[in-house]
Structures are given as C-alpha cells and as structure tokens.
N, C-alpha and C. Protein backbone atom coordinates (compact mmCIF):
# COMPACT_ATOMS: atom_id res chain seq x y z
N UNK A 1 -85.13 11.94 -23.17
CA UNK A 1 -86.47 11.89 -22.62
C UNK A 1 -86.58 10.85 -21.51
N UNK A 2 -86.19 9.72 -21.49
CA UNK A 2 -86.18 8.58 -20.21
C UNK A 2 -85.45 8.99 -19.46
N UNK A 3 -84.74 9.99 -19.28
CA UNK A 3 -84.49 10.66 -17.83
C UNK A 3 -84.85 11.25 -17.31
N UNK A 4 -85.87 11.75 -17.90
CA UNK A 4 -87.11 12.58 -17.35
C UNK A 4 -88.40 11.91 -16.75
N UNK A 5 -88.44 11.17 -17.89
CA UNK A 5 -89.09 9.93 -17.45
C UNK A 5 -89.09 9.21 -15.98
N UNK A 6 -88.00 8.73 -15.70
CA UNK A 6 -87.06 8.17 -14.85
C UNK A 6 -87.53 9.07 -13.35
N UNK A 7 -87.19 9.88 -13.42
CA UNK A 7 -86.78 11.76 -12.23
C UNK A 7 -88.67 11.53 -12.16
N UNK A 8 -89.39 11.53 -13.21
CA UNK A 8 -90.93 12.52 -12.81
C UNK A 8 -91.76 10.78 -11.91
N UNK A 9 -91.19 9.50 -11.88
CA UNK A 9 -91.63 8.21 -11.82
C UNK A 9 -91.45 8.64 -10.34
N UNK A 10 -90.02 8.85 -10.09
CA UNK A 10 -89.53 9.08 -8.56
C UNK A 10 -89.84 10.21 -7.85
N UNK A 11 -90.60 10.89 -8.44
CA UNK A 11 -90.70 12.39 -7.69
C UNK A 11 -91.69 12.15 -6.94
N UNK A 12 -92.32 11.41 -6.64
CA UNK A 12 -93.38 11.29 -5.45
C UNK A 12 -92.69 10.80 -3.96
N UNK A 13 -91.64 9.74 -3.95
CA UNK A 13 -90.62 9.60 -3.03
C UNK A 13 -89.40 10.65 -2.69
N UNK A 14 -89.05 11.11 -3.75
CA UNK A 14 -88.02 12.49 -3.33
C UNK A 14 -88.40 13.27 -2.72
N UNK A 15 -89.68 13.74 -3.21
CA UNK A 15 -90.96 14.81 -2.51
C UNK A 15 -90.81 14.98 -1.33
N UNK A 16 -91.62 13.21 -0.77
CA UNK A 16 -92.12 13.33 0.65
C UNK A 16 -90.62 13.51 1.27
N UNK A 17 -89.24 12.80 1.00
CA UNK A 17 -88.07 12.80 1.72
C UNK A 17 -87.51 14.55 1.74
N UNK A 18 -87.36 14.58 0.67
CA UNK A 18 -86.95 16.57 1.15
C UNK A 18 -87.42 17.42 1.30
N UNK A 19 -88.61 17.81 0.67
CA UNK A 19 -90.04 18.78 0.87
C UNK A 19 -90.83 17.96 2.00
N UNK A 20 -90.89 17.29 2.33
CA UNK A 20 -91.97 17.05 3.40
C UNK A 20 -93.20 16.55 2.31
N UNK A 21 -94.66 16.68 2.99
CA UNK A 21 -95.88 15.88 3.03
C UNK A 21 -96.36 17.16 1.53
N UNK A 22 -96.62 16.88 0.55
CA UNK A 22 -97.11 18.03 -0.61
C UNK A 22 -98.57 17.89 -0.64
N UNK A 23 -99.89 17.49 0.56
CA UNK A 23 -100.84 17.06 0.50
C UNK A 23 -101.44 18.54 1.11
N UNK A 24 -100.52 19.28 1.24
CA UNK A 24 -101.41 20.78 2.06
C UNK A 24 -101.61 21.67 0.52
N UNK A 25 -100.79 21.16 -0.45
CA UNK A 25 -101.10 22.01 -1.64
C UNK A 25 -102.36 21.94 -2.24
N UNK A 26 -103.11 21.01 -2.05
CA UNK A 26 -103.97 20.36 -2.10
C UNK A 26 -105.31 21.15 -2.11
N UNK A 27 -104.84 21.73 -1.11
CA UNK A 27 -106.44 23.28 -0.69
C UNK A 27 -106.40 24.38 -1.52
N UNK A 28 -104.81 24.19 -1.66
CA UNK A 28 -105.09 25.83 -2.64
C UNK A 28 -103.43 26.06 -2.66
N UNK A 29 -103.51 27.71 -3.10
CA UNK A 29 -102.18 28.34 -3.49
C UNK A 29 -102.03 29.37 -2.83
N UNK A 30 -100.51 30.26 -1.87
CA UNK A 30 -100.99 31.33 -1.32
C UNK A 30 -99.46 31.92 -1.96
N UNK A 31 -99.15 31.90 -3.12
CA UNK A 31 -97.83 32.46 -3.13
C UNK A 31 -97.12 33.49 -2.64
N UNK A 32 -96.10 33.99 -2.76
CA UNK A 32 -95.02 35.41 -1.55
C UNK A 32 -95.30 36.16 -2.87
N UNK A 33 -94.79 35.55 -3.89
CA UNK A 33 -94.59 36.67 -5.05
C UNK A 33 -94.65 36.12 -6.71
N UNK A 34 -94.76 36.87 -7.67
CA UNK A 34 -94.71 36.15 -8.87
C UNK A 34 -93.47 36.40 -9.43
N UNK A 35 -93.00 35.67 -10.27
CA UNK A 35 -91.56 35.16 -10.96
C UNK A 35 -91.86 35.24 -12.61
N UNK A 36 -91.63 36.53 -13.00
CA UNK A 36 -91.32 36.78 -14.57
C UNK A 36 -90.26 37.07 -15.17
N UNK A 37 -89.80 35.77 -16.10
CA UNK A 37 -88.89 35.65 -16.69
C UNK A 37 -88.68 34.65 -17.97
N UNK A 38 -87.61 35.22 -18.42
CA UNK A 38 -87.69 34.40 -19.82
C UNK A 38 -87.54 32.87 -20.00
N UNK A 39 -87.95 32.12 -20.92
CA UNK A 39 -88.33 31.10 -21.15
C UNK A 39 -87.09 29.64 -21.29
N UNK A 40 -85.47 30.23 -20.97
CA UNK A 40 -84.27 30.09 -21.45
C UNK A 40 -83.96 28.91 -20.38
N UNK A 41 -83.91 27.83 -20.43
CA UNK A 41 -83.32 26.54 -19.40
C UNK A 41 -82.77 26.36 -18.40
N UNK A 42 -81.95 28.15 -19.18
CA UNK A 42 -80.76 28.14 -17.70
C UNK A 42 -81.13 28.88 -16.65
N UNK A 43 -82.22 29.26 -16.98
CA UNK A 43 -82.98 29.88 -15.89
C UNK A 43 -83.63 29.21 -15.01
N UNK A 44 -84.01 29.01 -13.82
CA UNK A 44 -84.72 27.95 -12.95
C UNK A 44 -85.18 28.75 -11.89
N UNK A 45 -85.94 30.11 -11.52
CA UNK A 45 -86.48 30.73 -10.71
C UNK A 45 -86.42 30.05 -9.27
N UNK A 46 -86.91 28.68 -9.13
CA UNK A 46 -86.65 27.77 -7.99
C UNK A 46 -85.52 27.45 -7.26
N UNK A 47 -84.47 27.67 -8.63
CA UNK A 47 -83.30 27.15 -7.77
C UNK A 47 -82.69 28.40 -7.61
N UNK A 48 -82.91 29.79 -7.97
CA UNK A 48 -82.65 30.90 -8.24
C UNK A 48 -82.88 31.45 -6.69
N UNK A 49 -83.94 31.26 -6.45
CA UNK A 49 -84.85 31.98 -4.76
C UNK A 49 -84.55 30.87 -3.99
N UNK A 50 -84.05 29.93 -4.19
CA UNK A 50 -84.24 28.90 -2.89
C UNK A 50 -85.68 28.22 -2.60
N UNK A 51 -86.94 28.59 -3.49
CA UNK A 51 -88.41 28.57 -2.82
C UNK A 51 -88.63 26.96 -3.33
N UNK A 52 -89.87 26.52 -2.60
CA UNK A 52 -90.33 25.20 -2.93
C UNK A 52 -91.48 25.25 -3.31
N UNK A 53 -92.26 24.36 -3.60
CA UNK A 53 -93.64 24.09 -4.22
C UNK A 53 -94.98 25.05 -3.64
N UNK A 54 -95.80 26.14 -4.29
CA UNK A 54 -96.50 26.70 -3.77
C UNK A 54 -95.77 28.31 -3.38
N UNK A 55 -94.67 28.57 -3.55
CA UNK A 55 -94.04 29.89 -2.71
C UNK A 55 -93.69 30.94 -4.13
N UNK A 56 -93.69 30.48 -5.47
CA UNK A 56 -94.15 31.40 -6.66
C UNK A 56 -94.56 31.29 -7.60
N UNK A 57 -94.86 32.31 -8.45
CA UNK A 57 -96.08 31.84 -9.17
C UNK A 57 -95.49 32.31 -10.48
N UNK A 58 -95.47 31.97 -11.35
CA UNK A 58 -93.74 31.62 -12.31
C UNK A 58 -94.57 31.90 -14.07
N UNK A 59 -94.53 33.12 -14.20
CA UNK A 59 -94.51 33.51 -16.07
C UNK A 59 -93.55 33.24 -16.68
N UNK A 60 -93.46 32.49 -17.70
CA UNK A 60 -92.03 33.07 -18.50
C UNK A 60 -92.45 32.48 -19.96
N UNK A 61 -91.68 33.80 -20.51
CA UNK A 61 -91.56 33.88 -21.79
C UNK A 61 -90.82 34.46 -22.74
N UNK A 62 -90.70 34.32 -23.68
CA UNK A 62 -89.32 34.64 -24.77
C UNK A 62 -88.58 35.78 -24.79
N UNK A 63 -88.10 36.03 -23.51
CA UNK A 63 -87.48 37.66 -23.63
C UNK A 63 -87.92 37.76 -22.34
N UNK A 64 -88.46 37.21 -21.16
CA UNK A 64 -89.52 37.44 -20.16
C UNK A 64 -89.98 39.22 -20.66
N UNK A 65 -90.97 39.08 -21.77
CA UNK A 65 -91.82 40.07 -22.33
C UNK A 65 -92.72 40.32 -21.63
N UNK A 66 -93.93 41.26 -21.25
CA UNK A 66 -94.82 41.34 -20.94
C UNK A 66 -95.61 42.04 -21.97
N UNK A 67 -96.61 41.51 -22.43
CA UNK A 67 -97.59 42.19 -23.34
C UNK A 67 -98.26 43.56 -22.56
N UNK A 68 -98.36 44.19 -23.37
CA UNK A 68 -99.16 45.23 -23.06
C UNK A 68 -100.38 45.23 -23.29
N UNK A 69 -101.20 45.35 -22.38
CA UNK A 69 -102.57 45.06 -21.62
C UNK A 69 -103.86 45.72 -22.20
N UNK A 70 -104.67 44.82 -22.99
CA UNK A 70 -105.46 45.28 -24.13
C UNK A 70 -106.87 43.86 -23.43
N UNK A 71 -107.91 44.87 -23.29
CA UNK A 71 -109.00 43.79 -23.42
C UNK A 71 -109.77 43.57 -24.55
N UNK A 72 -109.19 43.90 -25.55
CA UNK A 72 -109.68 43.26 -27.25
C UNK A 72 -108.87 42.63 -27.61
N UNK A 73 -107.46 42.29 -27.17
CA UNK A 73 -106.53 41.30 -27.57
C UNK A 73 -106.25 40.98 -26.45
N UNK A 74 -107.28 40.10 -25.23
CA UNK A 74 -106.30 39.58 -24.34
C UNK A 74 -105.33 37.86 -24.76
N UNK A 75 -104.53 38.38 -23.98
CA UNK A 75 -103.21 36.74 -23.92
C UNK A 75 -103.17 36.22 -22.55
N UNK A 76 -101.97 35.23 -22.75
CA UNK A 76 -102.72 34.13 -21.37
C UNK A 76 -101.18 35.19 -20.81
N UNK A 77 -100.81 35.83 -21.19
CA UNK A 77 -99.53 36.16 -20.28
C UNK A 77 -100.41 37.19 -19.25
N UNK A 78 -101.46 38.31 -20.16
CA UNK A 78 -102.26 38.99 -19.92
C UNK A 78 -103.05 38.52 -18.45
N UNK A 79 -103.76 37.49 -18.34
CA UNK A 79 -104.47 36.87 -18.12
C UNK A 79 -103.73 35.89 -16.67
N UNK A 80 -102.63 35.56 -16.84
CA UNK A 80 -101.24 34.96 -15.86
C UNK A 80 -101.35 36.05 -14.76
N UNK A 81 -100.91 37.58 -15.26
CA UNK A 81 -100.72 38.63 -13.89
C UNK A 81 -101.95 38.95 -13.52
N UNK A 82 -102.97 38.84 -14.07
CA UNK A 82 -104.33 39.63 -13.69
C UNK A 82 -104.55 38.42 -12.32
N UNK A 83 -104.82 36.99 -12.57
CA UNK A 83 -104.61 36.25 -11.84
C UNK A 83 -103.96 35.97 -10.27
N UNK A 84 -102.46 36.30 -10.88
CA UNK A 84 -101.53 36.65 -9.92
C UNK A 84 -102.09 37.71 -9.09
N UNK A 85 -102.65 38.45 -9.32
CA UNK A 85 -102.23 39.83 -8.55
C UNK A 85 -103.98 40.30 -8.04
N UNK A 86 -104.87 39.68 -8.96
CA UNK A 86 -106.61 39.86 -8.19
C UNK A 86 -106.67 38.92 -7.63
N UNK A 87 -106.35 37.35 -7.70
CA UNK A 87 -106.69 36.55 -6.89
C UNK A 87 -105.70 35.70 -6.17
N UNK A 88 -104.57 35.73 -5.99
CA UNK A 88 -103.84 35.41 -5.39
C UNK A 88 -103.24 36.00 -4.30
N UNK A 89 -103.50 37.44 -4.95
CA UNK A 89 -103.02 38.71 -3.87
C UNK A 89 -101.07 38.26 -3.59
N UNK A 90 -100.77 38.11 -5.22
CA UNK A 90 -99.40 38.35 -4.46
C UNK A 90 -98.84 39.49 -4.48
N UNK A 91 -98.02 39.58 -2.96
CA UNK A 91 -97.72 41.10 -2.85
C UNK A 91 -96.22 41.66 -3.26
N UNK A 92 -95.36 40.97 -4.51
CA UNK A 92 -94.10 41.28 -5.33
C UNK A 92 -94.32 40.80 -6.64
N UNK A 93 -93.86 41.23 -7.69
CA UNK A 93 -93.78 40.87 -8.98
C UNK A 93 -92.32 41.04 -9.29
N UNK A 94 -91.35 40.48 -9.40
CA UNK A 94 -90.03 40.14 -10.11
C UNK A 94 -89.98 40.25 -11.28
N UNK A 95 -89.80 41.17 -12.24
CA UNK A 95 -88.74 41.02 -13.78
C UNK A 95 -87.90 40.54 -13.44
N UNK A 96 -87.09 39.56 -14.25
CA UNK A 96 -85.98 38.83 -14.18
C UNK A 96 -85.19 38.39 -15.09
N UNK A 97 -84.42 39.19 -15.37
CA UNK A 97 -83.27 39.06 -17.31
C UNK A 97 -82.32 38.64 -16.89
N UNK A 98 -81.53 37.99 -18.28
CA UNK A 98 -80.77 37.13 -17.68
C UNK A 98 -79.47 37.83 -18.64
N UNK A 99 -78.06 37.46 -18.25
CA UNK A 99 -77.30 37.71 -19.49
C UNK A 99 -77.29 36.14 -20.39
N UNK A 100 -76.42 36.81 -21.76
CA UNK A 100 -76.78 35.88 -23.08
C UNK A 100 -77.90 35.66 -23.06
N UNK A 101 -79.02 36.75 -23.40
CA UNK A 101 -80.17 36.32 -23.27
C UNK A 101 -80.06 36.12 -24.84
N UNK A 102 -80.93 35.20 -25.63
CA UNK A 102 -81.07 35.28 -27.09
C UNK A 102 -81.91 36.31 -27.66
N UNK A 103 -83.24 36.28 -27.50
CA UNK A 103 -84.25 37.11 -27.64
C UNK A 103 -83.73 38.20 -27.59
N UNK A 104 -83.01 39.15 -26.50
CA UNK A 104 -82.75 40.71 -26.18
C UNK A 104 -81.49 40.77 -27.24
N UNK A 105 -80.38 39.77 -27.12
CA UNK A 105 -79.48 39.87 -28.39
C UNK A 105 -79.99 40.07 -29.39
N UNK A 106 -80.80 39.33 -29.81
CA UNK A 106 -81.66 39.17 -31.50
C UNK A 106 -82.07 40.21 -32.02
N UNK A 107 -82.89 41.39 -30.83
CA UNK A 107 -83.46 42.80 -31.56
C UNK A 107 -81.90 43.71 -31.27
N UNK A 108 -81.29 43.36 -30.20
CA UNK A 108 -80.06 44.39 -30.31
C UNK A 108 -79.53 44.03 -31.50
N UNK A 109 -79.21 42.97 -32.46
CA UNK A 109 -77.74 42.96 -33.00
C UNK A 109 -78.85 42.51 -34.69
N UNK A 110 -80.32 42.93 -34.12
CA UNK A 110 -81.29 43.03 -35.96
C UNK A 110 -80.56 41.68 -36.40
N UNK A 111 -80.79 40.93 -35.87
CA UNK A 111 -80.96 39.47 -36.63
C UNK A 111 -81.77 39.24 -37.08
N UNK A 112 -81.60 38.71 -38.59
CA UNK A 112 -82.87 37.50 -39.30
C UNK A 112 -83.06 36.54 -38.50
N UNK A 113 -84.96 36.94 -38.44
CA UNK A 113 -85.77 36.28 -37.81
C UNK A 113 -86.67 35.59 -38.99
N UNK A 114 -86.52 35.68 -40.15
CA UNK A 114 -87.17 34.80 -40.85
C UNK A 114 -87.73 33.95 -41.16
N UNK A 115 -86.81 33.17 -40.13
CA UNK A 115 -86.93 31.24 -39.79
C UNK A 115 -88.13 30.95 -39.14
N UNK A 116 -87.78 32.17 -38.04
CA UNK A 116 -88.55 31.48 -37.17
C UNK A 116 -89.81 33.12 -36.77
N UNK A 117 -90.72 33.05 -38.01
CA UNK A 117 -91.90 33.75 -37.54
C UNK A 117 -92.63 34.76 -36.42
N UNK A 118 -92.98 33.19 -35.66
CA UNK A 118 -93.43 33.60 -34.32
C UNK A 118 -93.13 34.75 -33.35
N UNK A 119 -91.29 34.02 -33.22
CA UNK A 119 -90.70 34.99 -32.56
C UNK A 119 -90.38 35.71 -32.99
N UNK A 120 -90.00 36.38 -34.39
CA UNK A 120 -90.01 37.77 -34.77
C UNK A 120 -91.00 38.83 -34.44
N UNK A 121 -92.21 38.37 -34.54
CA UNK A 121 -93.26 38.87 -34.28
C UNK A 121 -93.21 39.19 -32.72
N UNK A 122 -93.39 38.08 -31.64
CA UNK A 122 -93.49 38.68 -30.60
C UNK A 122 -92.29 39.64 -30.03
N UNK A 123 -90.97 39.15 -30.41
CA UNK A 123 -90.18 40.20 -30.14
C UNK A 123 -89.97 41.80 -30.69
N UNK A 124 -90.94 41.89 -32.18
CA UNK A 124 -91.57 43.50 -32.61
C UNK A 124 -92.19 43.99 -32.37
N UNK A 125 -93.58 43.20 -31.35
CA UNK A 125 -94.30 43.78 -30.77
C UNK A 125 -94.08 43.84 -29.24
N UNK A 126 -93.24 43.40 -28.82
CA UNK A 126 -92.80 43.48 -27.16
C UNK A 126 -91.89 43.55 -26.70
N UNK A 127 -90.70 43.91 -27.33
CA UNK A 127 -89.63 44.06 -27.26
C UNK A 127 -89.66 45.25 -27.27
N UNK A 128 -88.64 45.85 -25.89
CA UNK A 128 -88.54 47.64 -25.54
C UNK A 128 -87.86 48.16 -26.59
N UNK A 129 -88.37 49.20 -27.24
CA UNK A 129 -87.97 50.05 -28.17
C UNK A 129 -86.46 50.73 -28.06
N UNK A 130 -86.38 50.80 -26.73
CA UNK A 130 -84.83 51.18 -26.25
C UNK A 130 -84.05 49.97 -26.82
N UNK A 131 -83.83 49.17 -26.95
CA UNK A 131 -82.91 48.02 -27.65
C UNK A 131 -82.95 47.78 -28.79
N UNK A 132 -83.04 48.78 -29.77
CA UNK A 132 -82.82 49.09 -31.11
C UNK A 132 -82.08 49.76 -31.17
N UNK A 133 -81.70 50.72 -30.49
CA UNK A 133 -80.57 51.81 -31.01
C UNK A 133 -78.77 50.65 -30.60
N UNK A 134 -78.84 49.46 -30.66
CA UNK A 134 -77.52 48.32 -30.64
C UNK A 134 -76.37 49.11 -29.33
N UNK A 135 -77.17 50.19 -28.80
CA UNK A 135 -75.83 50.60 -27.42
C UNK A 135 -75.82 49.77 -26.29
N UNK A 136 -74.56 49.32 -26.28
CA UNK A 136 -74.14 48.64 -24.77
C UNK A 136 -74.19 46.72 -25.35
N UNK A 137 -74.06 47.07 -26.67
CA UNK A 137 -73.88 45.42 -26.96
C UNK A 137 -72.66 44.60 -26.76
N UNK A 138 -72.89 43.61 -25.90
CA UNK A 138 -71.68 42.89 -25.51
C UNK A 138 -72.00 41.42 -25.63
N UNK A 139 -71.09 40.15 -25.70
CA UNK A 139 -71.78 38.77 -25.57
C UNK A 139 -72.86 38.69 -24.43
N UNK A 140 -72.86 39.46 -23.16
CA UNK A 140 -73.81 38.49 -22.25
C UNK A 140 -74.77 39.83 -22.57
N UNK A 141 -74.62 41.03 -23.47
CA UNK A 141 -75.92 42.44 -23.66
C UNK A 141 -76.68 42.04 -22.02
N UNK A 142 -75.52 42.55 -21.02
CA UNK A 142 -75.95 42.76 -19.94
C UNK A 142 -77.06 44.50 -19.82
N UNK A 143 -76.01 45.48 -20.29
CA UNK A 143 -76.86 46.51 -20.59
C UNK A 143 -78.22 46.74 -20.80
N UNK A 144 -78.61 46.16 -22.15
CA UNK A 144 -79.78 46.04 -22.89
C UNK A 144 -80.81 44.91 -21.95
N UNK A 145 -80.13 43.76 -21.81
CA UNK A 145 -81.16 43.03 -20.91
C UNK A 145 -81.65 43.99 -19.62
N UNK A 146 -80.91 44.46 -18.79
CA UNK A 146 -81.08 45.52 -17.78
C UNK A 146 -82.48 46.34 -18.02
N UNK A 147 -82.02 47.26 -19.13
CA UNK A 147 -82.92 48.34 -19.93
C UNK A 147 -84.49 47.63 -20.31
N UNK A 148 -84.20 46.59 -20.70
CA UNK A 148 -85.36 45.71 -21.10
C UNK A 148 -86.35 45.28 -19.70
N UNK A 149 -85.49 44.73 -19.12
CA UNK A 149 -86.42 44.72 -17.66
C UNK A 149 -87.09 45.73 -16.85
N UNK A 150 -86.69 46.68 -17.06
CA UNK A 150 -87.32 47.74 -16.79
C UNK A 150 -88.21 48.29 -17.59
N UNK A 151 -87.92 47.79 -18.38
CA UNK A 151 -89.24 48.59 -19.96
C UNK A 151 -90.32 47.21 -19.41
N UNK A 152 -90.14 46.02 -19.00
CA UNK A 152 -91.18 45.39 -18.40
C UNK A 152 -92.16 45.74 -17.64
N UNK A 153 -91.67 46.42 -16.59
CA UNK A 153 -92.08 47.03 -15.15
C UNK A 153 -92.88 48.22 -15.87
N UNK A 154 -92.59 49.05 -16.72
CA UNK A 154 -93.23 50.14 -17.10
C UNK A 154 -94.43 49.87 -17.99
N UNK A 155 -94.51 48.67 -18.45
CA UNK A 155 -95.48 47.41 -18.89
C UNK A 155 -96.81 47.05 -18.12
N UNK A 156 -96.03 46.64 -16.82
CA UNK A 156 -97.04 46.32 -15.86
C UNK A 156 -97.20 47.19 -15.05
N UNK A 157 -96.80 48.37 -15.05
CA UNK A 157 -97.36 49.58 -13.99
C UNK A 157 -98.93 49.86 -15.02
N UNK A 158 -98.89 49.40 -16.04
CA UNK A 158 -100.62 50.01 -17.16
C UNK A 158 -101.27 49.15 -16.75
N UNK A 159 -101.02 47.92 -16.28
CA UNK A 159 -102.01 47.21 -16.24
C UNK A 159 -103.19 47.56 -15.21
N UNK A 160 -104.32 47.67 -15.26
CA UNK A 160 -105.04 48.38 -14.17
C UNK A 160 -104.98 47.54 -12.91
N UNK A 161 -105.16 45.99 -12.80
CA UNK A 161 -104.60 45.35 -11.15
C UNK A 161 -103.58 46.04 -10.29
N UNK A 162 -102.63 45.83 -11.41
CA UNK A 162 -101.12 46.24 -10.92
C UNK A 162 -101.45 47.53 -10.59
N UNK A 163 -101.96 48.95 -11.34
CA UNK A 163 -101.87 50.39 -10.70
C UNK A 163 -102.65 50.15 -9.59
N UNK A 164 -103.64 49.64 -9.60
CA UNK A 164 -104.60 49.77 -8.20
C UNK A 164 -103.67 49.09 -7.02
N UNK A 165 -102.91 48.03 -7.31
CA UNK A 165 -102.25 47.64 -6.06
C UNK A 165 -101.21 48.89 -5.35
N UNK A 166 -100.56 48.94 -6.74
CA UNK A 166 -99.03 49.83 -6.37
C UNK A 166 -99.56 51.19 -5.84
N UNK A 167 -101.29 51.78 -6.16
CA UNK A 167 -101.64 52.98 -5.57
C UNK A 167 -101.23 52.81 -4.17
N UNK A 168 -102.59 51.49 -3.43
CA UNK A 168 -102.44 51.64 -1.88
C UNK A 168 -101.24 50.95 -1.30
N UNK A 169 -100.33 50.33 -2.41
CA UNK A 169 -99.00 49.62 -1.02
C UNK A 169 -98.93 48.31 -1.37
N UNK A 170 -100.12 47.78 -2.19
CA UNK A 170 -100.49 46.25 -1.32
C UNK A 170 -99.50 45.62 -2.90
N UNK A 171 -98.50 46.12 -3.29
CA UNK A 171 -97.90 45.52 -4.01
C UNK A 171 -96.43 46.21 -4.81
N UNK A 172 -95.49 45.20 -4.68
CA UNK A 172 -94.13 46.14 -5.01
C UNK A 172 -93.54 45.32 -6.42
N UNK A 173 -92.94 46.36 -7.43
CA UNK A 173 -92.01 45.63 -8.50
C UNK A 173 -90.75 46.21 -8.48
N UNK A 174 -90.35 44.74 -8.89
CA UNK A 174 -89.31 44.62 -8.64
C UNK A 174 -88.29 43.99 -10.25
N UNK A 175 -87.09 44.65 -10.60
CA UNK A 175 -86.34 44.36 -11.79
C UNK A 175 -84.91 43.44 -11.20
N UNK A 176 -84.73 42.48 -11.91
CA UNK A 176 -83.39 41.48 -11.35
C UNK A 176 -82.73 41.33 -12.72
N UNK A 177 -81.36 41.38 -12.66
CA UNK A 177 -80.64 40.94 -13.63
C UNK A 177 -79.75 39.73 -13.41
N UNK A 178 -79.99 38.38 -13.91
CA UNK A 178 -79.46 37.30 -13.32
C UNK A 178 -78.49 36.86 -13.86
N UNK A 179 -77.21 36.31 -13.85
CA UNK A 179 -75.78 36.17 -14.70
C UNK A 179 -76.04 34.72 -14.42
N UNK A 180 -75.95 33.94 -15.86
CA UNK A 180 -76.76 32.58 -16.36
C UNK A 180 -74.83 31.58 -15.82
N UNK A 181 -74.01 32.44 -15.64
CA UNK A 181 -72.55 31.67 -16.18
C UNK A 181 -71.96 32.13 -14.56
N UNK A 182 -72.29 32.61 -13.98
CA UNK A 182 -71.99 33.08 -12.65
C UNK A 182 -72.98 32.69 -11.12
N UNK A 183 -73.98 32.64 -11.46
CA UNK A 183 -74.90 32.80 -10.65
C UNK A 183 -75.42 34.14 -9.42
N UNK A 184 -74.74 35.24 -10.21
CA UNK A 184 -74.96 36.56 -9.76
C UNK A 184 -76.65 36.77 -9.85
N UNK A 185 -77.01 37.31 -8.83
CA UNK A 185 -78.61 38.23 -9.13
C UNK A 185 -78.42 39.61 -8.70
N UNK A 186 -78.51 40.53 -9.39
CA UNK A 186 -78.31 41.89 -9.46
C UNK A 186 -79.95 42.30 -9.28
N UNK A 187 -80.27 43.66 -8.36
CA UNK A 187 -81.87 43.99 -8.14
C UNK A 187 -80.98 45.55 -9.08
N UNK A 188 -82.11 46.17 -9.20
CA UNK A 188 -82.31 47.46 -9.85
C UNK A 188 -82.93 48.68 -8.51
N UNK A 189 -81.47 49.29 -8.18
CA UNK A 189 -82.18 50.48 -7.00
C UNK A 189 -81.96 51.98 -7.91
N UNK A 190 -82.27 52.88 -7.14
CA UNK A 190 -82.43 54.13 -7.35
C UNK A 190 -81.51 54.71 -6.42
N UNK A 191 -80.60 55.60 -6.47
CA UNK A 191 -79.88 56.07 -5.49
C UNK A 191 -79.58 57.19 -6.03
N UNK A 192 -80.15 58.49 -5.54
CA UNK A 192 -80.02 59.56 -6.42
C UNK A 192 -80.81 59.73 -7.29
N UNK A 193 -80.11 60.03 -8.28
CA UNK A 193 -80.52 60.24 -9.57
C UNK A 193 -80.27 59.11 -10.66
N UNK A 194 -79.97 58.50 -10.02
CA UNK A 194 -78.64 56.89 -11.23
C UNK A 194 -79.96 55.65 -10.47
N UNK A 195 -80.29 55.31 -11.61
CA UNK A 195 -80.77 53.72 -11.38
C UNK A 195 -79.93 52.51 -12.04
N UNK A 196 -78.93 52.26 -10.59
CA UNK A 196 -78.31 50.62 -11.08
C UNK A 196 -78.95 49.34 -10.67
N UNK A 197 -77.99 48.35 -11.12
CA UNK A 197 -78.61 46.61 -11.18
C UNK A 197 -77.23 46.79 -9.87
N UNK A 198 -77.52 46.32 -8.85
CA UNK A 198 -76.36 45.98 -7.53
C UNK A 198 -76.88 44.59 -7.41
N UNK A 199 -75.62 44.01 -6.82
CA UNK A 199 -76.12 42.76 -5.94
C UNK A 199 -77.04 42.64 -5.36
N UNK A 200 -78.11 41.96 -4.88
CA UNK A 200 -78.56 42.04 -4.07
C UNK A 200 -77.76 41.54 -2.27
C-alpha cells in the first residue's frame, strides 16, 4: 500500500511533466470511445490504447459482463453505458477479453463457486450461455473469451441508446481479444461468412 501511497503523493508533478497542464479537464469530459472490460489487473485499457486522461470512458467488470438492460432492475453497469452513449455521445464502444481470463474459465471448466457467492451469481446470470457447452477450452480459453465478447455486443445492441445510435451511424461496436502474456490485441472482423479475432 505505501507505494501507492508514495506514486498517488507524486502524481500531481509527473502529471504536469508528461501529460502537460490537467486543468482543461476541469470543464468537462469529451471522450473518443468507451472501454469495456474485465476487472483483471493485467488489464490496463490506458496502457492498452496509448490514451491519456479524458480520451476513455472505462467499465469493467468480472468477465467484462454486460447486464442485460432492464428498467425494474437497473445497475450502475446499466446506468455506466446509458451515460456513455446519451450524454457523452461517445461514438465507439470496445468489448475487450482477455486470455486466462478467470471468470470465462470458471463457467467453461463448471467450477465451484461456492466460496465466493457473488460471483457465482453474476457469472449465471451474465455469462454467455455459449460457454457452457466447455468447447475450445485451453489455459488462456482464448476461444470462449472470443465467443463471450461477442455475446457482449449482442447485449448492448438491446439496449435502447445503443440501437438508436447504431440505427443512424452515430455509433460503432466493436469486440477485442487482448493476450494478457503477449501484448497482442486481436479486433473481431467479418470476412465472408467466418467472423475472426485478427490483429489489429
């Protein structure tokens, strides 16, 4: 913890020396795009895009899940894209899985979740149904993470912001598969009939 300590004491001098003056953030927020992804350390969206303070607007959570969009049960994840996308007007949304993800392992390979409650729960209720049948399980369940990110996107195409954007244009999604031990980012195209994860 006192190295954190230490790093957050100095971050007002690092700031101004490599980012420049952070006093324009000050007015407001105009982000490029939002950044959804799972909740895992080794993930760092920032250092992932290259972007700096103000340039995305960053969900993440245990599986980078997206709830499915209920106004009798809204959630703050719920509540995160509606945000993003009515008042921010950002015009990309990123899924972003990672390999060795834990969460996407956990429903592929039906681990006892016993321990730990919570996340059993959110991963039975938000976790893509396609990652039960255990195909394409490997240590980094590159496969399944893949499959999963896309069962995201098909998540947030219900949400009514998101359809109204993606009707007229004014908004694109987008699926990434990120290699945590490599630093690969794979996008998800369509070519044909075959939807792969390529380099970007």
């Amino acid at each position: 913890m006192q190295s954190l300590i230490d790093h957050a004491r100095a971050f007002p001098t690092r700031a101004r020396q490599s980012t420049g003056e952070l006093s324009g953030l000050a007015s407001g927020q105009s982000p490029e795009a939002m950044f959804i992804t799972c909740s895992d350390s080794r993930v760092v969206p920032t250092l992932i895009t290259n972007t700096r303070p103000g340039d995305l607007f960053e969900l993440r959570t245990a599986g980078n899940i997206v709830p499915e969009y209920s106004t009798e049960h809204p959630a703050g994840e719920m509540a995160t894209i509606e945000y993003a996308v009515k008042v921010l007007g950002v015009r990309d949304i990123i899924v972003c899985g990672h390999s060795h993800c834990g969460a996407v392992g956990a429903v592929v390979r039906d681990e006892d979740l016993t321990q730990v409650p919570a996340v059993r729960g959110w991963l039975e209720h938000g976790a893509s149904p396609a990652l039960r049948d255990g195909e394409g399980d490997s240590p980094d369940v590159a496969i399944p993470v893949q499959r999963h990110a896309l069962a995201q996107l098909d998540r947030l195409r219900a949400y009514p912001c998101v359809a109204e954007r993606l009707a007229d244009g004014r908004l694109g999604l987008h699926a990434w598969y990120y290699e945590v031990h490599t630093g690969l980012v794979l996008a998800h195209q369509t070519i044909g009939d075959d939807a792969l994860f390529l380099p970007l």
